[in-house]
PDB file of N, CA and C in Angstrom:
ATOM      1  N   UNK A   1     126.858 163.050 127.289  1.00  0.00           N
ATOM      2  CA  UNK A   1     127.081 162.261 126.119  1.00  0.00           C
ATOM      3  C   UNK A   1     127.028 160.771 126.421  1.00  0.00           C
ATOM      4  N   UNK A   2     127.812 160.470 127.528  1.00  0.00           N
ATOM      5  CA  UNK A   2     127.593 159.215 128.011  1.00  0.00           C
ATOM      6  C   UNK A   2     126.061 158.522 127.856  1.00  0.00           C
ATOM      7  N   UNK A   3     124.813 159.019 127.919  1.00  0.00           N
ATOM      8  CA  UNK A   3     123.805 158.841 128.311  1.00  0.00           C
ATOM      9  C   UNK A   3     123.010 159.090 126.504  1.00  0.00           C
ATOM     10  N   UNK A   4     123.777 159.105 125.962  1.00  0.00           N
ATOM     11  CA  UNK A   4     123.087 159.884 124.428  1.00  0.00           C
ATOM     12  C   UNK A   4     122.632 158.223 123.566  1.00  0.00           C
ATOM     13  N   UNK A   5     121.198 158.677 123.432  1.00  0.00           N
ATOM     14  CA  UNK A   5     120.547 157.125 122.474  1.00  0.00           C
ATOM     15  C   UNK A   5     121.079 156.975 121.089  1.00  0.00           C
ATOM     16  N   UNK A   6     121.368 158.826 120.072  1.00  0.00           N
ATOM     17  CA  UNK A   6     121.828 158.497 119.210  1.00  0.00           C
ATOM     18  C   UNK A   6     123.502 158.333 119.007  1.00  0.00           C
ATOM     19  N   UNK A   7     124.344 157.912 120.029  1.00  0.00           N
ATOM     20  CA  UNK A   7     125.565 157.532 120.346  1.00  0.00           C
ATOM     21  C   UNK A   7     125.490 155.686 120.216  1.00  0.00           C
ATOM     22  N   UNK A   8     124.107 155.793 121.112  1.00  0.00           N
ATOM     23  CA  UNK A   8     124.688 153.655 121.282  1.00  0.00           C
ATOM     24  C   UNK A   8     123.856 153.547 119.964  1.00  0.00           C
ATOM     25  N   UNK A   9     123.170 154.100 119.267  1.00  0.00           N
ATOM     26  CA  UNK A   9     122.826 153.334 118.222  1.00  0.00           C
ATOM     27  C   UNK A   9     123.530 153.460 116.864  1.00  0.00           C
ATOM     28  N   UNK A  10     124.623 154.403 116.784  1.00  0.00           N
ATOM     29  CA  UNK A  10     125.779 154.270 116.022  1.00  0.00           C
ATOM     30  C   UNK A  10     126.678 153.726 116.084  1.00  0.00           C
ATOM     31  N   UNK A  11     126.711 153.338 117.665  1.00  0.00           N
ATOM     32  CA  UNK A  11     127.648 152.224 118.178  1.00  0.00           C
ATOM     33  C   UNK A  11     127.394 150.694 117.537  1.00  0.00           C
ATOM     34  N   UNK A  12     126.041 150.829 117.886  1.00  0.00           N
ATOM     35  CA  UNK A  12     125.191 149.613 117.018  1.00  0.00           C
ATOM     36  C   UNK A  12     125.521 149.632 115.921  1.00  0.00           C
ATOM     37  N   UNK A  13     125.534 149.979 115.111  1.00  0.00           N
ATOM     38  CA  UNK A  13     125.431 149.810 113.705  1.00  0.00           C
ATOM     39  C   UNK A  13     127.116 149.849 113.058  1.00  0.00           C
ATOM     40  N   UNK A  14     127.694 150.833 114.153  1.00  0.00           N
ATOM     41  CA  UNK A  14     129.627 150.331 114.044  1.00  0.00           C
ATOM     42  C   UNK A  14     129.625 148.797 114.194  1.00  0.00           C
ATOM     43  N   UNK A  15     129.218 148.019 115.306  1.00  0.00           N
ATOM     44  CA  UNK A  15     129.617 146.903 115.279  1.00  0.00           C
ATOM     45  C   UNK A  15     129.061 145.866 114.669  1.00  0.00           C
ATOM     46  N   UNK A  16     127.494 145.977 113.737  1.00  0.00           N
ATOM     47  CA  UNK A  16     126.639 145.307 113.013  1.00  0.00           C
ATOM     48  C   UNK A  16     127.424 145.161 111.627  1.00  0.00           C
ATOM     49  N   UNK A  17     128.606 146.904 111.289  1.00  0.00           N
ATOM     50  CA  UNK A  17     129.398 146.598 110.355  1.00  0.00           C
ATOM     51  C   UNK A  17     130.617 146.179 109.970  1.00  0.00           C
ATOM     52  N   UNK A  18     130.773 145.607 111.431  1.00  0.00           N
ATOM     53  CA  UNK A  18     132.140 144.883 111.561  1.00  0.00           C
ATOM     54  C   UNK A  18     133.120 145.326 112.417  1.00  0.00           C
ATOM     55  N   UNK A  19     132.703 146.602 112.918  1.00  0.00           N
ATOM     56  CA  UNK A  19     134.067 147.668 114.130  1.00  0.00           C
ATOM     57  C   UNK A  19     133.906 146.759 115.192  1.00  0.00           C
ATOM     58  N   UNK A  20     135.371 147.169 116.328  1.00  0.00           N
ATOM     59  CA  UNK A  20     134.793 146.992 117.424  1.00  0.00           C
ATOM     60  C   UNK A  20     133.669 147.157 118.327  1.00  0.00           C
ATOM     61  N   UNK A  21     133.590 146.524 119.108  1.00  0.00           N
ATOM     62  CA  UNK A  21     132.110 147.096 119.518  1.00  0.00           C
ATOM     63  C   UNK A  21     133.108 147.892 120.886  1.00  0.00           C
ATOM     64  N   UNK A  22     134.126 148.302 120.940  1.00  0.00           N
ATOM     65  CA  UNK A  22     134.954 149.261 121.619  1.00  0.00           C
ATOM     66  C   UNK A  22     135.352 150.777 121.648  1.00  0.00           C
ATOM     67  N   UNK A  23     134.658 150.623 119.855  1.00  0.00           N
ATOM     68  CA  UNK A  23     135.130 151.947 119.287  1.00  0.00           C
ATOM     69  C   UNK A  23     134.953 152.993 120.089  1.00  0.00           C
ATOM     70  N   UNK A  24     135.410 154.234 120.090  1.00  0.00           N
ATOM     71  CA  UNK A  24     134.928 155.320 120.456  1.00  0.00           C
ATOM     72  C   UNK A  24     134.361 156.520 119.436  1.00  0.00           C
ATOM     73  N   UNK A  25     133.540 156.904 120.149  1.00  0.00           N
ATOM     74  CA  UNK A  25     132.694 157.925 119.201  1.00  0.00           C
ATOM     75  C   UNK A  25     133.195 159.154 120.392  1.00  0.00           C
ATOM     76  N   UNK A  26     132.804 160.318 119.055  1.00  0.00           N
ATOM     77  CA  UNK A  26     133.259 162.037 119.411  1.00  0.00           C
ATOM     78  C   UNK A  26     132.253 162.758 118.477  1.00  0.00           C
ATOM     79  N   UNK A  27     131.922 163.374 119.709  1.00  0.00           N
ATOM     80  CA  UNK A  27     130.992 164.775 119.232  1.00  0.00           C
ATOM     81  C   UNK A  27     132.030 165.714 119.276  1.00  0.00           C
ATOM     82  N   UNK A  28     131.853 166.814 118.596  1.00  0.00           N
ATOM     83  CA  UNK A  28     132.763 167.918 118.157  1.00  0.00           C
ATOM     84  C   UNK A  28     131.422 169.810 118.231  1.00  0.00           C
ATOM     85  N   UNK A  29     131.913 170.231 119.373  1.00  0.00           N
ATOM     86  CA  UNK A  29     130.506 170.975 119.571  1.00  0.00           C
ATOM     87  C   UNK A  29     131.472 172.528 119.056  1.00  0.00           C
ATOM     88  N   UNK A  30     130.832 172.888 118.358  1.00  0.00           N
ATOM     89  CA  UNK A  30     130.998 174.549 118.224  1.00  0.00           C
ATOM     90  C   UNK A  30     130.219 175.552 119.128  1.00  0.00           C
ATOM     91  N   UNK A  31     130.735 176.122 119.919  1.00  0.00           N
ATOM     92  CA  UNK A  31     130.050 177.122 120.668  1.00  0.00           C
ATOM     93  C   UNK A  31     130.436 177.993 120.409  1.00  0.00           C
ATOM     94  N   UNK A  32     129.292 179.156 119.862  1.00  0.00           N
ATOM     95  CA  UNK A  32     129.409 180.566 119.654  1.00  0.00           C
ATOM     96  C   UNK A  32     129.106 181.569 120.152  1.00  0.00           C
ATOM     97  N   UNK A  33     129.718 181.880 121.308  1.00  0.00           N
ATOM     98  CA  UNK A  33     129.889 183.054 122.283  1.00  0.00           C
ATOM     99  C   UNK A  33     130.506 183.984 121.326  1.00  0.00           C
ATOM    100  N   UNK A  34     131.114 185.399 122.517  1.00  0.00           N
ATOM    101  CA  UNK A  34     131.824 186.327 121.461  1.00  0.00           C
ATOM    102  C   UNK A  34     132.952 185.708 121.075  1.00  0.00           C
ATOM    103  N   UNK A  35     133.715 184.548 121.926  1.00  0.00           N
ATOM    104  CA  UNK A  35     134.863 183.786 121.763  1.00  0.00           C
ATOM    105  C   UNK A  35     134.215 182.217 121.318  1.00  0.00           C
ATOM    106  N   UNK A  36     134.327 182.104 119.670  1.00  0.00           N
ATOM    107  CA  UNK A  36     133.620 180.465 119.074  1.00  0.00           C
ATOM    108  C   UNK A  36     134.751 179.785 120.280  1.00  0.00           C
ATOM    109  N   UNK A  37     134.305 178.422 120.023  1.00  0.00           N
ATOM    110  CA  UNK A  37     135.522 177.434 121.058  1.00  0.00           C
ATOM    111  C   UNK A  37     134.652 176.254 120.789  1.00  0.00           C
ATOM    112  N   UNK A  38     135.529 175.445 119.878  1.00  0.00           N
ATOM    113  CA  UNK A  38     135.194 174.145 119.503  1.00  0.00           C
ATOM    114  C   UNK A  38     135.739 172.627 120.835  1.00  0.00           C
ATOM    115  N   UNK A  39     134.445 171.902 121.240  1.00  0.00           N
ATOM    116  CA  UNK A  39     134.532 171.214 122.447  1.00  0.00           C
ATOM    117  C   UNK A  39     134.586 170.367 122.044  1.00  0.00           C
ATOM    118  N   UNK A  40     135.143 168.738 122.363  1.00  0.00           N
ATOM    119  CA  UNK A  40     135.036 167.243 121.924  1.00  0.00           C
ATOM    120  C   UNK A  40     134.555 166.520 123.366  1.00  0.00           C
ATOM    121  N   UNK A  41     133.850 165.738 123.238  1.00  0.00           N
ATOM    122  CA  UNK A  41     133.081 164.898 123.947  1.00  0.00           C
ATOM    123  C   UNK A  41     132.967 163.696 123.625  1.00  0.00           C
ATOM    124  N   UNK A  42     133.899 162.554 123.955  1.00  0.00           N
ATOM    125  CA  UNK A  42     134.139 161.539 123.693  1.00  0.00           C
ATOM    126  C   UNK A  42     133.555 160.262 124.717  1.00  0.00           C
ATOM    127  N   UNK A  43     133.114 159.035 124.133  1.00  0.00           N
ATOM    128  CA  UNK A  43     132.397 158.492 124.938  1.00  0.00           C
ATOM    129  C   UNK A  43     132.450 156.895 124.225  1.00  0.00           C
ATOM    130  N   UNK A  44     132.296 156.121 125.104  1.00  0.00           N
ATOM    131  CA  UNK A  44     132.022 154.859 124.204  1.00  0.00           C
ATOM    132  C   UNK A  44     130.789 154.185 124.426  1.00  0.00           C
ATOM    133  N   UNK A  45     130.995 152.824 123.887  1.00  0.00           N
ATOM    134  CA  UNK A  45     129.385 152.075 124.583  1.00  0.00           C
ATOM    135  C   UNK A  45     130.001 150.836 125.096  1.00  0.00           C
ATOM    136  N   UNK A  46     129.064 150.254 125.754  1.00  0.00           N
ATOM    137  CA  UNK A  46     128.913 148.805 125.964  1.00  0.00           C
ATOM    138  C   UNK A  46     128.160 147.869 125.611  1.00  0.00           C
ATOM    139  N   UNK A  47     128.414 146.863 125.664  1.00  0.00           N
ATOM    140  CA  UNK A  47     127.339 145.650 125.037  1.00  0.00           C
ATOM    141  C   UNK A  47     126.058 145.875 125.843  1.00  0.00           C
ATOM    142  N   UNK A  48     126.095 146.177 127.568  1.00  0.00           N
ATOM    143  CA  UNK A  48     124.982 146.286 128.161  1.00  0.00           C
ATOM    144  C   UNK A  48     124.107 147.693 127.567  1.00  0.00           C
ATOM    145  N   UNK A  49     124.696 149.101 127.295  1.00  0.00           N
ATOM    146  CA  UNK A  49     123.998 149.706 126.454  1.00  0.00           C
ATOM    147  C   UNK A  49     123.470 149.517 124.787  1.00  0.00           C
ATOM    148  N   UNK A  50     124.020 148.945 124.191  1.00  0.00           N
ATOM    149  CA  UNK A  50     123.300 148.133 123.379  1.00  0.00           C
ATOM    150  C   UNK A  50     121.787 147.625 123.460  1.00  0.00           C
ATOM    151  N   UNK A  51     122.414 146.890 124.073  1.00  0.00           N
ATOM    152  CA  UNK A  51     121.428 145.666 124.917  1.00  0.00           C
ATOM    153  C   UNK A  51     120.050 146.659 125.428  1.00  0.00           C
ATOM    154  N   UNK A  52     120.765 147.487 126.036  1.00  0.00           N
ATOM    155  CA  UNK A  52     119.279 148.052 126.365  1.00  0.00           C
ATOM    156  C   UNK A  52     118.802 149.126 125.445  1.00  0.00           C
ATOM    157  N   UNK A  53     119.195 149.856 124.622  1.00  0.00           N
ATOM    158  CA  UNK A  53     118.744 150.460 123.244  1.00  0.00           C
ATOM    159  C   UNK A  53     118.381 149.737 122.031  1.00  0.00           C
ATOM    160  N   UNK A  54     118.134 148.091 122.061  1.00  0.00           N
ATOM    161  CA  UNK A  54     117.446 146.985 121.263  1.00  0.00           C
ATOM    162  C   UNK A  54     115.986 147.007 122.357  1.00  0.00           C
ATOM    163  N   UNK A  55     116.458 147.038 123.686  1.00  0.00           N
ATOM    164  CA  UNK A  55     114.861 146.898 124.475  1.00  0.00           C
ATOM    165  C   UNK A  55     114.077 148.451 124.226  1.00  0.00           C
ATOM    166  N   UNK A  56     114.656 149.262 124.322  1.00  0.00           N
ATOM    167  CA  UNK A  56     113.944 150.515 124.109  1.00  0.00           C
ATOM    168  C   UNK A  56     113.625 150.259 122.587  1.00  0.00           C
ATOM    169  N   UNK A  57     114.414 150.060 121.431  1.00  0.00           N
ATOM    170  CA  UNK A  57     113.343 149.904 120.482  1.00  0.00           C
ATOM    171  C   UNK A  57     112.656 148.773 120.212  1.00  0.00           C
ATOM    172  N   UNK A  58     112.494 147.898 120.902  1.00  0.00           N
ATOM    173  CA  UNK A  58     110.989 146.733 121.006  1.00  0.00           C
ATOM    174  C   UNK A  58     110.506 147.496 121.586  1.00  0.00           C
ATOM    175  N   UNK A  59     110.655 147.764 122.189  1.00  0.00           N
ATOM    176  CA  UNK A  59     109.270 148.699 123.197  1.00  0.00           C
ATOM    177  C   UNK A  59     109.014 150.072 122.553  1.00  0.00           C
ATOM    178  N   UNK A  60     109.226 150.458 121.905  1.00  0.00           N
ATOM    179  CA  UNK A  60     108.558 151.776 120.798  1.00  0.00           C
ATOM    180  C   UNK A  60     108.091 150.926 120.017  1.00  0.00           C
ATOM    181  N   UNK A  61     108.130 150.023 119.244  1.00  0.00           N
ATOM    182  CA  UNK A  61     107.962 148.989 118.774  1.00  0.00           C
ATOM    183  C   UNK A  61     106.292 148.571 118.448  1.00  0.00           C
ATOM    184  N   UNK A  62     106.254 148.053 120.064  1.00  0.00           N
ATOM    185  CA  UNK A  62     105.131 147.512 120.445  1.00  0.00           C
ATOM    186  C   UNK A  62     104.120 148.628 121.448  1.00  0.00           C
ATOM    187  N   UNK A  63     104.985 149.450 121.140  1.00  0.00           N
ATOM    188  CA  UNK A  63     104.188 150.948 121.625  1.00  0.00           C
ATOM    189  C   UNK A  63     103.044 151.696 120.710  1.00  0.00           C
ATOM    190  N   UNK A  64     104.127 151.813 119.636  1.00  0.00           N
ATOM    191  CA  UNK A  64     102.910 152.392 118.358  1.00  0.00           C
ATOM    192  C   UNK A  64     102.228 151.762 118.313  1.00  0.00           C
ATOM    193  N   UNK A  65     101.854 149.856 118.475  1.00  0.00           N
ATOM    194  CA  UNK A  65     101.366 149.178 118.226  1.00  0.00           C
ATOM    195  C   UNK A  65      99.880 149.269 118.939  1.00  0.00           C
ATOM    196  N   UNK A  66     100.264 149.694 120.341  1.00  0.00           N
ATOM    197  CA  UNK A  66      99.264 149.199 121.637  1.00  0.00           C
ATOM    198  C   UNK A  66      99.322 151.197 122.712  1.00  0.00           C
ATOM    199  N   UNK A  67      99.810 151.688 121.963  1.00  0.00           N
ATOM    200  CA  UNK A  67     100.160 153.282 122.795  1.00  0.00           C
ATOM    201  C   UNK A  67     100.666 153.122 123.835  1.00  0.00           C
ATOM    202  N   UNK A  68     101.812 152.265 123.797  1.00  0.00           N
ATOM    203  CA  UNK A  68     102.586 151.721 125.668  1.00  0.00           C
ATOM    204  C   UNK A  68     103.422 153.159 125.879  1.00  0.00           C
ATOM    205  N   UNK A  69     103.778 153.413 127.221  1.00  0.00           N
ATOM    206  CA  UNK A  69     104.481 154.612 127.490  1.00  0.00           C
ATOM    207  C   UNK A  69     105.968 153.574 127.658  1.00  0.00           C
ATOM    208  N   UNK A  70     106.760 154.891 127.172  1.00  0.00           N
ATOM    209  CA  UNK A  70     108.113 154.589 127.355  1.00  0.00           C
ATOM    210  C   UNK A  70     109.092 155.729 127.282  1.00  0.00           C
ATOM    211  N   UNK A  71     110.321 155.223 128.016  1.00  0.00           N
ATOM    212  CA  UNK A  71     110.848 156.644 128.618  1.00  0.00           C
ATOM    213  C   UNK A  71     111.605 157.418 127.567  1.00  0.00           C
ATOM    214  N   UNK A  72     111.592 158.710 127.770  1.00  0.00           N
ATOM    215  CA  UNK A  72     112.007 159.716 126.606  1.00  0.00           C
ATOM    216  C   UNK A  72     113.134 160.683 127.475  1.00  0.00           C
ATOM    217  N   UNK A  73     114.543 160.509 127.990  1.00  0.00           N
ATOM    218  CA  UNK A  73     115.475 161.573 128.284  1.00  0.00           C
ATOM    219  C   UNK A  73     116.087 162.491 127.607  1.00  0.00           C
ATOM    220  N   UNK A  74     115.467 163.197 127.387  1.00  0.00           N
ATOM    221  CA  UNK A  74     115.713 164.425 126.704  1.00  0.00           C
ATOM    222  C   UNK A  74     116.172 165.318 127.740  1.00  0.00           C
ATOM    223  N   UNK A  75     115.919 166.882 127.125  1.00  0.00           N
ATOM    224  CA  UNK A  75     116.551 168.365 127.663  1.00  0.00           C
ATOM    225  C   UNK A  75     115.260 168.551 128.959  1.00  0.00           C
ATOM    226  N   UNK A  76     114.100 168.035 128.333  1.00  0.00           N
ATOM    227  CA  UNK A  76     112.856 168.029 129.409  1.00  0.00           C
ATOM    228  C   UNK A  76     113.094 167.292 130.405  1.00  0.00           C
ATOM    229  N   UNK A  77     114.182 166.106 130.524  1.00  0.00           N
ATOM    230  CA  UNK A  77     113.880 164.761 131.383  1.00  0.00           C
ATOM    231  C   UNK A  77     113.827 165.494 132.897  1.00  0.00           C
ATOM    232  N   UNK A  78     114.707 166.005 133.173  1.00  0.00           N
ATOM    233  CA  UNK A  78     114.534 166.572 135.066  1.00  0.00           C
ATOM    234  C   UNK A  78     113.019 167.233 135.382  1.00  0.00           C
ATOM    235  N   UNK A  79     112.286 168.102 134.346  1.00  0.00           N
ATOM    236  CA  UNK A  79     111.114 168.381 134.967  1.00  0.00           C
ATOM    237  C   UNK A  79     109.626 167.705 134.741  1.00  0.00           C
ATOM    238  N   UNK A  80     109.854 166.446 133.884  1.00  0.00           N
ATOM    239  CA  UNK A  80     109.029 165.530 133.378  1.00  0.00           C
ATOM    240  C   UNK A  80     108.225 164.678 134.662  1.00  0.00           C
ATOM    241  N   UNK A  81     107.061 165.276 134.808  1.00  0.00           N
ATOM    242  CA  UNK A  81     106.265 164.502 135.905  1.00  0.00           C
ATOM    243  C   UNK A  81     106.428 163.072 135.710  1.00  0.00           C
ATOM    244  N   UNK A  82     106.767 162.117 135.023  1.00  0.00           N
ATOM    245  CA  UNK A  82     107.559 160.671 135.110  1.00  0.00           C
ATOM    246  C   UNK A  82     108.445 160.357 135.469  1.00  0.00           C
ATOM    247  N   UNK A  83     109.398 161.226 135.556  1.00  0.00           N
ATOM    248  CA  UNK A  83     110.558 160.818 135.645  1.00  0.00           C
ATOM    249  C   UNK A  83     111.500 159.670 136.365  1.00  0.00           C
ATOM    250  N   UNK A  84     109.667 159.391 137.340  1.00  0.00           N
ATOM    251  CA  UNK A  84     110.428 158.024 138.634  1.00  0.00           C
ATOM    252  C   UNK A  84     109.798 156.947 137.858  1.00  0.00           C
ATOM    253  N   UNK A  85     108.446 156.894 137.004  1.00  0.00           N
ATOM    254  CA  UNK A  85     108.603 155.378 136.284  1.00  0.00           C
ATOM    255  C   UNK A  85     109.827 155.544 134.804  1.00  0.00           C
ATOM    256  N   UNK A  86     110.139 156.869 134.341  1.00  0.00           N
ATOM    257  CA  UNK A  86     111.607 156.478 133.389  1.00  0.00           C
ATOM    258  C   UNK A  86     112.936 155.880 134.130  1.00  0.00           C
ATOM    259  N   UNK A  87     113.112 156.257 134.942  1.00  0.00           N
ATOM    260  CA  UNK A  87     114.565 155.869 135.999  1.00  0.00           C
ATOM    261  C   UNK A  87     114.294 154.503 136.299  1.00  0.00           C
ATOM    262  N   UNK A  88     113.201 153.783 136.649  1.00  0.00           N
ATOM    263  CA  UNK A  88     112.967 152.549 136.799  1.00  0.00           C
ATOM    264  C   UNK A  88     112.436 151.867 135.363  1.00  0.00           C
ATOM    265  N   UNK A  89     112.319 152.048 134.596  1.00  0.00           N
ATOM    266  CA  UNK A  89     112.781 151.342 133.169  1.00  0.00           C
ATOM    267  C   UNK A  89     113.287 150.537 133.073  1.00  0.00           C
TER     268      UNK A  89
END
């Protein structure tokens, strides 16, 4: 969760509407085994993640624009033949 894009960009938009930019955000996961069991995953942001989820979207940005590659961490990211120019991003 720590690492989640749509986390800092709600973070973003918490503090664009006036929150701290301290707040904390919580995911709330339902898992349904034979035993459901509801999980919370709590996490915050920083100004430096911010900061760099404004550069990731200039750079999608100017991607559609020009077809620039840019990094995508998803559920794929560990077997993604890029993965050493995404980490250096």
């Amino acid at each position: 969760m720590h690492g989640s894009v749509q986390l800092t960009c709600y973070s973003l938009g918490a503090q664009t509407l006036g929150f701290n930019g301290d707040t904390r955000f919580r995911l709330d996961v339902l898992l349904k085994p034979q035993n459901p069991e509801l999980i919370r995953y709590e996490t915050t942001r920083t100004n430096a993640d911010r900061d760099r989820f404004l550069k990731l979207v200039k750079s999608v940005w100017h991607g559609i624009k020009k077809e620039v590659f840019f990094p995508k961490e998803d559920w794929q990211y560990g077997q993604c033949p890029f993965v050493g120019p995404c980490k250096e991003w």
